[in-house]
Structures are given as structure tokens and as C-alpha cells.
PDB file of N, CA and C in Angstrom:
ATOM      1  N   UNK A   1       0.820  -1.182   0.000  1.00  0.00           N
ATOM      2  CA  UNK A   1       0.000   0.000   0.000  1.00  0.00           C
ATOM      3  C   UNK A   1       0.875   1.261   0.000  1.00  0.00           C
ATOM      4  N   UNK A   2       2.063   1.406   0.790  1.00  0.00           N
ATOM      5  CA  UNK A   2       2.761   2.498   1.098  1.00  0.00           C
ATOM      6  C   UNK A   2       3.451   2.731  -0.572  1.00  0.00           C
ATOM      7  N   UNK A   3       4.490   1.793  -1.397  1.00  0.00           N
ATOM      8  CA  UNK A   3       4.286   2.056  -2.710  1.00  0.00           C
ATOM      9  C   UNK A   3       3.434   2.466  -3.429  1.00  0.00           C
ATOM     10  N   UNK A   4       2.038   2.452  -3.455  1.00  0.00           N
ATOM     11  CA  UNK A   4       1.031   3.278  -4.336  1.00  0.00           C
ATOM     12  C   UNK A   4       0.986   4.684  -3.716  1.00  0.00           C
ATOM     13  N   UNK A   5       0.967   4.409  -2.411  1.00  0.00           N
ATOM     14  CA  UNK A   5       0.275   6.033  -1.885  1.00  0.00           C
ATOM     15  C   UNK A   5       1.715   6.775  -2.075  1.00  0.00           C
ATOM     16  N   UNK A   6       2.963   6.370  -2.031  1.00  0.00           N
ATOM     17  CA  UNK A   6       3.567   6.884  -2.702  1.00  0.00           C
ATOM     18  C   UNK A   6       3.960   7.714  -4.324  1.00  0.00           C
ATOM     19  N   UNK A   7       3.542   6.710  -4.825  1.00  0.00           N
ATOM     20  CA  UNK A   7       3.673   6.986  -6.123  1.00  0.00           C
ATOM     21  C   UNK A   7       2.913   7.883  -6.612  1.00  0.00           C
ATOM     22  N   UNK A   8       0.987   7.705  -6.085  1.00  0.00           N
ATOM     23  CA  UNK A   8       0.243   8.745  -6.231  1.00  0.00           C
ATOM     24  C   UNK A   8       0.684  10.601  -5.935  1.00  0.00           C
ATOM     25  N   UNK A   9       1.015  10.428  -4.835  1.00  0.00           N
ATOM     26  CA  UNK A   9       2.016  11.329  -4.081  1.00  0.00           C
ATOM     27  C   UNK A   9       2.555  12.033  -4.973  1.00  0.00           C
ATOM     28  N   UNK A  10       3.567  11.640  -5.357  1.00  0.00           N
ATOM     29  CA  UNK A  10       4.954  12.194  -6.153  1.00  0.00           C
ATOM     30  C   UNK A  10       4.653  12.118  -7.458  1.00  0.00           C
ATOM     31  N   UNK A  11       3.457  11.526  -8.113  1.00  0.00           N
ATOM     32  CA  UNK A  11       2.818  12.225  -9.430  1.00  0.00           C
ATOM     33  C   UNK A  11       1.912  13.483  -9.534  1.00  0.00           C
ATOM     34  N   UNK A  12       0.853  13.465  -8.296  1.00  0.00           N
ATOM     35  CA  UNK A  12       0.313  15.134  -7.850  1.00  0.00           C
ATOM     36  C   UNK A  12       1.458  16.057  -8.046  1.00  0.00           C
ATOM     37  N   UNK A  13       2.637  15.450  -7.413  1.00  0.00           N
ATOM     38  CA  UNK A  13       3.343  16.751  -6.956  1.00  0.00           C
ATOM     39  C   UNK A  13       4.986  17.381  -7.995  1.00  0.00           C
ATOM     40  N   UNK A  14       4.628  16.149  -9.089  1.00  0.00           N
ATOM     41  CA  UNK A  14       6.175  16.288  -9.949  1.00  0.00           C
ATOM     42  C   UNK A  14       5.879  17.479 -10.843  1.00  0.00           C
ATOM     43  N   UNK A  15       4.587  18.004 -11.558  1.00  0.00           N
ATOM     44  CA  UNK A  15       4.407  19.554 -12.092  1.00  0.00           C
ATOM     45  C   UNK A  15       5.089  20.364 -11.595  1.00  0.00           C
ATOM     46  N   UNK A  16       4.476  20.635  -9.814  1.00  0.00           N
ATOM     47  CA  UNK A  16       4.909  21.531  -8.982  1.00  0.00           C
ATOM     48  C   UNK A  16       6.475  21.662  -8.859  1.00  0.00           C
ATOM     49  N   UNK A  17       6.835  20.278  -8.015  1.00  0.00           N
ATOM     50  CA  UNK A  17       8.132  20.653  -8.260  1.00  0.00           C
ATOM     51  C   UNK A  17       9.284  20.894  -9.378  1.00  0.00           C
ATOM     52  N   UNK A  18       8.715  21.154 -10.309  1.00  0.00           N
ATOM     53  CA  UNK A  18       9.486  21.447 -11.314  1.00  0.00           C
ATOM     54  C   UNK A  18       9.368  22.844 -11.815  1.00  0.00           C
ATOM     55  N   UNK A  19       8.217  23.571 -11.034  1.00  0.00           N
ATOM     56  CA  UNK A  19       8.319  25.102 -10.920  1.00  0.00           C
ATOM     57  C   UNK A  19       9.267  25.361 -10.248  1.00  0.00           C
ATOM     58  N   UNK A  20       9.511  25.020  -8.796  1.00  0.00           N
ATOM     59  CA  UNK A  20      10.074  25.207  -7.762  1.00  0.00           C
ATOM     60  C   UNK A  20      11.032  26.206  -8.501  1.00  0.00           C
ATOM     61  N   UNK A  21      11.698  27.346  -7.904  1.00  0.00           N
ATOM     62  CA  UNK A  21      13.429  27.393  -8.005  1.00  0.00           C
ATOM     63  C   UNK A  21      14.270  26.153  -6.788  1.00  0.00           C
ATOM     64  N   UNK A  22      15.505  25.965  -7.841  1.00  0.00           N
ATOM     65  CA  UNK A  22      16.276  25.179  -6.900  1.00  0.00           C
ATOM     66  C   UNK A  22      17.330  26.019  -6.322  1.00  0.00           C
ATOM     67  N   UNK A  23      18.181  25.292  -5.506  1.00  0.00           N
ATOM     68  CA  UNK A  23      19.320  25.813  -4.751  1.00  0.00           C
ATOM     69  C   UNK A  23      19.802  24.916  -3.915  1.00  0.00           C
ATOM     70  N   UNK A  24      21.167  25.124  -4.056  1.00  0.00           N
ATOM     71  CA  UNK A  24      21.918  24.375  -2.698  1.00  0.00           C
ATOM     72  C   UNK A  24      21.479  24.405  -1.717  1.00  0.00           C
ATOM     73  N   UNK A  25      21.213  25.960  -1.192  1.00  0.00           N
ATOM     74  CA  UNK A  25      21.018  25.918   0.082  1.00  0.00           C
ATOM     75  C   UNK A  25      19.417  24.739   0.295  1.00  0.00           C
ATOM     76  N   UNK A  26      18.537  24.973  -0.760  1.00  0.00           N
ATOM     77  CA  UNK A  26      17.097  23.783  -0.114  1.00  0.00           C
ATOM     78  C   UNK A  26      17.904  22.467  -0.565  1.00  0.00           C
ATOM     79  N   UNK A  27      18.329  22.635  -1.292  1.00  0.00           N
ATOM     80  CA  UNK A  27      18.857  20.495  -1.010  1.00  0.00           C
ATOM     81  C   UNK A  27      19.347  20.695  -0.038  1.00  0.00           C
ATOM     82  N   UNK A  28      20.317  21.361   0.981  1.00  0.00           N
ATOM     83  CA  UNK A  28      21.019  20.913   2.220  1.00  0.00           C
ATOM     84  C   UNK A  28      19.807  20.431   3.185  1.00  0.00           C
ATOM     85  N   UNK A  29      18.995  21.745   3.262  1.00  0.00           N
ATOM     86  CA  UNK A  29      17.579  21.812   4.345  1.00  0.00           C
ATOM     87  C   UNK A  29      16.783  20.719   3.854  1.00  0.00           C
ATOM     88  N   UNK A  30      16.500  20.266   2.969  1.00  0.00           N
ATOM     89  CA  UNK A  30      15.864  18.985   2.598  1.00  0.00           C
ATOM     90  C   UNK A  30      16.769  17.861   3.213  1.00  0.00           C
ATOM     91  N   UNK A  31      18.117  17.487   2.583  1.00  0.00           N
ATOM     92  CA  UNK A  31      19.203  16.575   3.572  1.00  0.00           C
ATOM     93  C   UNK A  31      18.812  16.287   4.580  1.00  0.00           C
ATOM     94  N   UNK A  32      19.073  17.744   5.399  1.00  0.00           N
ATOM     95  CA  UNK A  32      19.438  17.296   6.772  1.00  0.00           C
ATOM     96  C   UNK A  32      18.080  16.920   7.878  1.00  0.00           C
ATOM     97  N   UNK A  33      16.874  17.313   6.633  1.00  0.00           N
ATOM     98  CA  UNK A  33      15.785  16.975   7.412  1.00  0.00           C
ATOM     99  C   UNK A  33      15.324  15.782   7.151  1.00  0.00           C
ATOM    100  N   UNK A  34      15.884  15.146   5.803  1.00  0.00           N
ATOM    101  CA  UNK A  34      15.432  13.443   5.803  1.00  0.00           C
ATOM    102  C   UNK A  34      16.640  12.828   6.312  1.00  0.00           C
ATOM    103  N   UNK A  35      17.856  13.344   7.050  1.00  0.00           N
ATOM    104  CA  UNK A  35      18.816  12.320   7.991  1.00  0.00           C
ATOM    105  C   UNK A  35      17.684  12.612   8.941  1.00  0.00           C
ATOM    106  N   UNK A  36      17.240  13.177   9.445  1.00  0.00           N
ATOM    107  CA  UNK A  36      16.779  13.708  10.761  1.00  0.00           C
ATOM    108  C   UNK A  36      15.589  12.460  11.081  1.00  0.00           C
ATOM    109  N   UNK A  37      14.729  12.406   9.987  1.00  0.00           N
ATOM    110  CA  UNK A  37      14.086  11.208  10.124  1.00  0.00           C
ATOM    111  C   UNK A  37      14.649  10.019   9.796  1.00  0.00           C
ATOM    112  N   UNK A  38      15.428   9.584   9.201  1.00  0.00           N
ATOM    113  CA  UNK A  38      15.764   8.419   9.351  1.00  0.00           C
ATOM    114  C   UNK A  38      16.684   8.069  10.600  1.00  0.00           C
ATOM    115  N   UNK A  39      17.422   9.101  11.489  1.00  0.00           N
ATOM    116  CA  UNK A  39      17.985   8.716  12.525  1.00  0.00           C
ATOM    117  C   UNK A  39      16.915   9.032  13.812  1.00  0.00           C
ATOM    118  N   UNK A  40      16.057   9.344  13.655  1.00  0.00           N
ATOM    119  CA  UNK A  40      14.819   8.758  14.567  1.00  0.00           C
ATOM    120  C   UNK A  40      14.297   7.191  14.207  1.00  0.00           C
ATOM    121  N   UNK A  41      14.138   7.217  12.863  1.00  0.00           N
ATOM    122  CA  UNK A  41      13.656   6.059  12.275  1.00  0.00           C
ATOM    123  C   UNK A  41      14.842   4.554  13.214  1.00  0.00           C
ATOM    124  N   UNK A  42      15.926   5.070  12.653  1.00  0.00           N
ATOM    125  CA  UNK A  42      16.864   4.468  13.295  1.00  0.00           C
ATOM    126  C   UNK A  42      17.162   4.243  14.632  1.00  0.00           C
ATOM    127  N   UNK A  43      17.209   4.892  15.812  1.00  0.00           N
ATOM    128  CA  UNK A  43      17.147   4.871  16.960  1.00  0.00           C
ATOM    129  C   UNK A  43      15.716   4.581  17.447  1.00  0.00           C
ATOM    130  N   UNK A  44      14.858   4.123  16.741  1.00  0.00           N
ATOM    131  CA  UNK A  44      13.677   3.437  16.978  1.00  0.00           C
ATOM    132  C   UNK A  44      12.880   4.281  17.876  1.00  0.00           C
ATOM    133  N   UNK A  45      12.877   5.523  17.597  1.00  0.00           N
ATOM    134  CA  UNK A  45      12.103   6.607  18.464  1.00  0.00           C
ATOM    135  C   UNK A  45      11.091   7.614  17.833  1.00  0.00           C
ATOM    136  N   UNK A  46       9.732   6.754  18.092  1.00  0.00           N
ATOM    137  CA  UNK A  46       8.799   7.259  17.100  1.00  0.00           C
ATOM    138  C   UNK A  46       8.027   8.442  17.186  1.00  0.00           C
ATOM    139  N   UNK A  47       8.360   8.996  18.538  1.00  0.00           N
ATOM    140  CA  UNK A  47       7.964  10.909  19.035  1.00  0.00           C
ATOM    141  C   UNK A  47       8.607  11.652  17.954  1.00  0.00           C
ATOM    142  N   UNK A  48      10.193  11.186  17.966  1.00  0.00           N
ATOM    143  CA  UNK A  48      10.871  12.194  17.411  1.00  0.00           C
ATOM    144  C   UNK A  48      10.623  11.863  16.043  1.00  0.00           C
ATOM    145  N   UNK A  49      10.794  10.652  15.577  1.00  0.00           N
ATOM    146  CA  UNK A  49      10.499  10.126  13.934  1.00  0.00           C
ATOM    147  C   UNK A  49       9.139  11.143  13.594  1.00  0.00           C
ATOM    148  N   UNK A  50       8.395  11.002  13.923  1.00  0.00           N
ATOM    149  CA  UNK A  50       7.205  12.062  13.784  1.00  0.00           C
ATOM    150  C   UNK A  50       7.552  13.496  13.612  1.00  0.00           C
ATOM    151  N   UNK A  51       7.917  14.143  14.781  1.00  0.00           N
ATOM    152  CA  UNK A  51       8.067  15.333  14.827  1.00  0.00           C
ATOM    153  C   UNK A  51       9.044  15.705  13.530  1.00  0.00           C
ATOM    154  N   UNK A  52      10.112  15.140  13.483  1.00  0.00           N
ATOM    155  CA  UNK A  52      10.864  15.438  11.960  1.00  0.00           C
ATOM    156  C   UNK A  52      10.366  15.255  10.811  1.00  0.00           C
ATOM    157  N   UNK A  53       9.421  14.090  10.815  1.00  0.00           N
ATOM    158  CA  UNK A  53       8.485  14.226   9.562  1.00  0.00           C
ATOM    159  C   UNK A  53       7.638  15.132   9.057  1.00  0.00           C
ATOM    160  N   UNK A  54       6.764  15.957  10.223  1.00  0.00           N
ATOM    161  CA  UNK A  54       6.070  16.668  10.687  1.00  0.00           C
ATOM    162  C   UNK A  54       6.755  18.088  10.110  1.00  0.00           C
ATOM    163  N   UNK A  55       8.143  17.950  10.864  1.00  0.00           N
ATOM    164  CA  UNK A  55       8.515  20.050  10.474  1.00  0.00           C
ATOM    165  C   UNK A  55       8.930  19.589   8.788  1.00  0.00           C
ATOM    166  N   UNK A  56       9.519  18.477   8.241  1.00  0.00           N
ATOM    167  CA  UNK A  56       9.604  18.725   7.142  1.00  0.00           C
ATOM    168  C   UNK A  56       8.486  18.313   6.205  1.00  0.00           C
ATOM    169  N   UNK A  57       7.671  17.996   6.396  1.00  0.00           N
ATOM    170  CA  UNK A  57       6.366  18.111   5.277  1.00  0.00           C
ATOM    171  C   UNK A  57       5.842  19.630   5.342  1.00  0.00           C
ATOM    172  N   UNK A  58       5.845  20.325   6.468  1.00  0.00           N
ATOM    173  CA  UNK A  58       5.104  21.847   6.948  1.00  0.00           C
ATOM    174  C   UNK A  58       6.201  22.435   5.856  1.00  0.00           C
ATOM    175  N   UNK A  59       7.586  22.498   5.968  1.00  0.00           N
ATOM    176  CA  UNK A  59       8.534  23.212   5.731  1.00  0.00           C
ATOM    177  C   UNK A  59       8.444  22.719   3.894  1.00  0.00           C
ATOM    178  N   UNK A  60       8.815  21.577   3.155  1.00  0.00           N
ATOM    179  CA  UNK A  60       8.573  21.027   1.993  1.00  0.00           C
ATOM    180  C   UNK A  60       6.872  22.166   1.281  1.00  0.00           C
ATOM    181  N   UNK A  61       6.086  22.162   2.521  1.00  0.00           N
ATOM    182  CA  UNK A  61       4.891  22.335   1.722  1.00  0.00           C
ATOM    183  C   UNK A  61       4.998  23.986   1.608  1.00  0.00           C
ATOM    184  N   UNK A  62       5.269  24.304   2.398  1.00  0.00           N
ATOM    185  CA  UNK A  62       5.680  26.243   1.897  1.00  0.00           C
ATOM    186  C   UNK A  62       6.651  26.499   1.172  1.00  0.00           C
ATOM    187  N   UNK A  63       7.351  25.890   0.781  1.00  0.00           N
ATOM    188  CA  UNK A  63       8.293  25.170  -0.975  1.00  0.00           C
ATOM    189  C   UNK A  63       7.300  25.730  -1.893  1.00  0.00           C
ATOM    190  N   UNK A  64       6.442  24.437  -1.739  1.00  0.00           N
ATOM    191  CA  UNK A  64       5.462  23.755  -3.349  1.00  0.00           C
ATOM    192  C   UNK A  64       4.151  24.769  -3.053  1.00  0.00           C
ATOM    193  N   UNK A  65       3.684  25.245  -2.010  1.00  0.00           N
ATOM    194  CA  UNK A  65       2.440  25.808  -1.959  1.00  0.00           C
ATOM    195  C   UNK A  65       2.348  26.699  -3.073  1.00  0.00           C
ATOM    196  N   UNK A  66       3.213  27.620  -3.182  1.00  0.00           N
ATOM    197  CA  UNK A  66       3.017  28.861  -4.026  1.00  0.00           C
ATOM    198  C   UNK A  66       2.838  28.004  -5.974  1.00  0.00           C
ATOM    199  N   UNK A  67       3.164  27.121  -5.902  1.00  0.00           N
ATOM    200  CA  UNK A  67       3.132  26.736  -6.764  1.00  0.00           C
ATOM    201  C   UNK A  67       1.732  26.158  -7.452  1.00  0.00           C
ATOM    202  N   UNK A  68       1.169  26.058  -6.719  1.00  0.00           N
ATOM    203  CA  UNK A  68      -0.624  25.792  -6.395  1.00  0.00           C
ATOM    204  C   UNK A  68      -1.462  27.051  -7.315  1.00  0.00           C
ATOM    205  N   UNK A  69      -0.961  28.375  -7.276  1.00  0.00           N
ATOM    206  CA  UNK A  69      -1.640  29.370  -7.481  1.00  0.00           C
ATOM    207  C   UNK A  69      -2.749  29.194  -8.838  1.00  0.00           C
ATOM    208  N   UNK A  70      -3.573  29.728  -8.777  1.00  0.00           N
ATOM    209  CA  UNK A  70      -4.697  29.839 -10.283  1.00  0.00           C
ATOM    210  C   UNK A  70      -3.801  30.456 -11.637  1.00  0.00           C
ATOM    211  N   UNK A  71      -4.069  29.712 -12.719  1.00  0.00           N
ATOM    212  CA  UNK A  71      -3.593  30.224 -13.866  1.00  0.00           C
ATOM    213  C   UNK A  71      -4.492  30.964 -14.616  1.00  0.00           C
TER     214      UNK A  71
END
């Protein structure tokens, strides 16, 4: 199941991100926020696994939001 709802996912959202502007500096902040969950993931600590998932979907989605706008 997690493969489809994935995939669905990241086909909504591959338009958008391809408006995006890029930059080093958001790949780092993207990086260091998916180590962040996987070393919760890893230390088997699912408060914090959350909470890092959490600031980076909020943080990812004020990225892509503007990208939403009416044409």
C-alpha cells in the first residue's frame, strides 16, 4: 500500500516541483531533514520520527504551496 500512496504522491506533486526554483542551500535543508528522520527512524524513536516528519512536510509544503496558485 505504502508504494502506491507513494507513487500517487509524487505524481500530484512532480508539475509543482518542477516550478520550484532550486538551490543548494534547499537540497542541504531537505538533507538534513530526511537524515533527521531516518535517525529517529533508526534509533527506533517514534515521538521524534514524527516530529521530523512533521517540520519537514510543513517546511517542503511552503516550498510547493506557491506553486498551487490559479492560472
Amino acid at each position: 500500500m505504502l508504494p502506491a500512496v507513494h507513487k500517487a504522491f509524487t505524481a500530484w506533486l512532480a508539475d509543482h516541483w518542477l516550478k520550484m526554483p532550486r538551490s543548494p542551500e534547499r537540497n542541504r535543508v531537505n538533507w538534513l531533514r530526511h537524515r533527521d528522520i531516518f535517525q529517529a527512524i533508526r534509533d527506533r524513536d517514534p515521538d521524534a520520527a514524527e516530529a521530523a516528519l512533521a517540520s519537514h512536510l510543513n517546511a517542503a509544503w511552503e516550498y510547493v504551496r506557491g506553486t498551487f496558485e490559479a492560472h
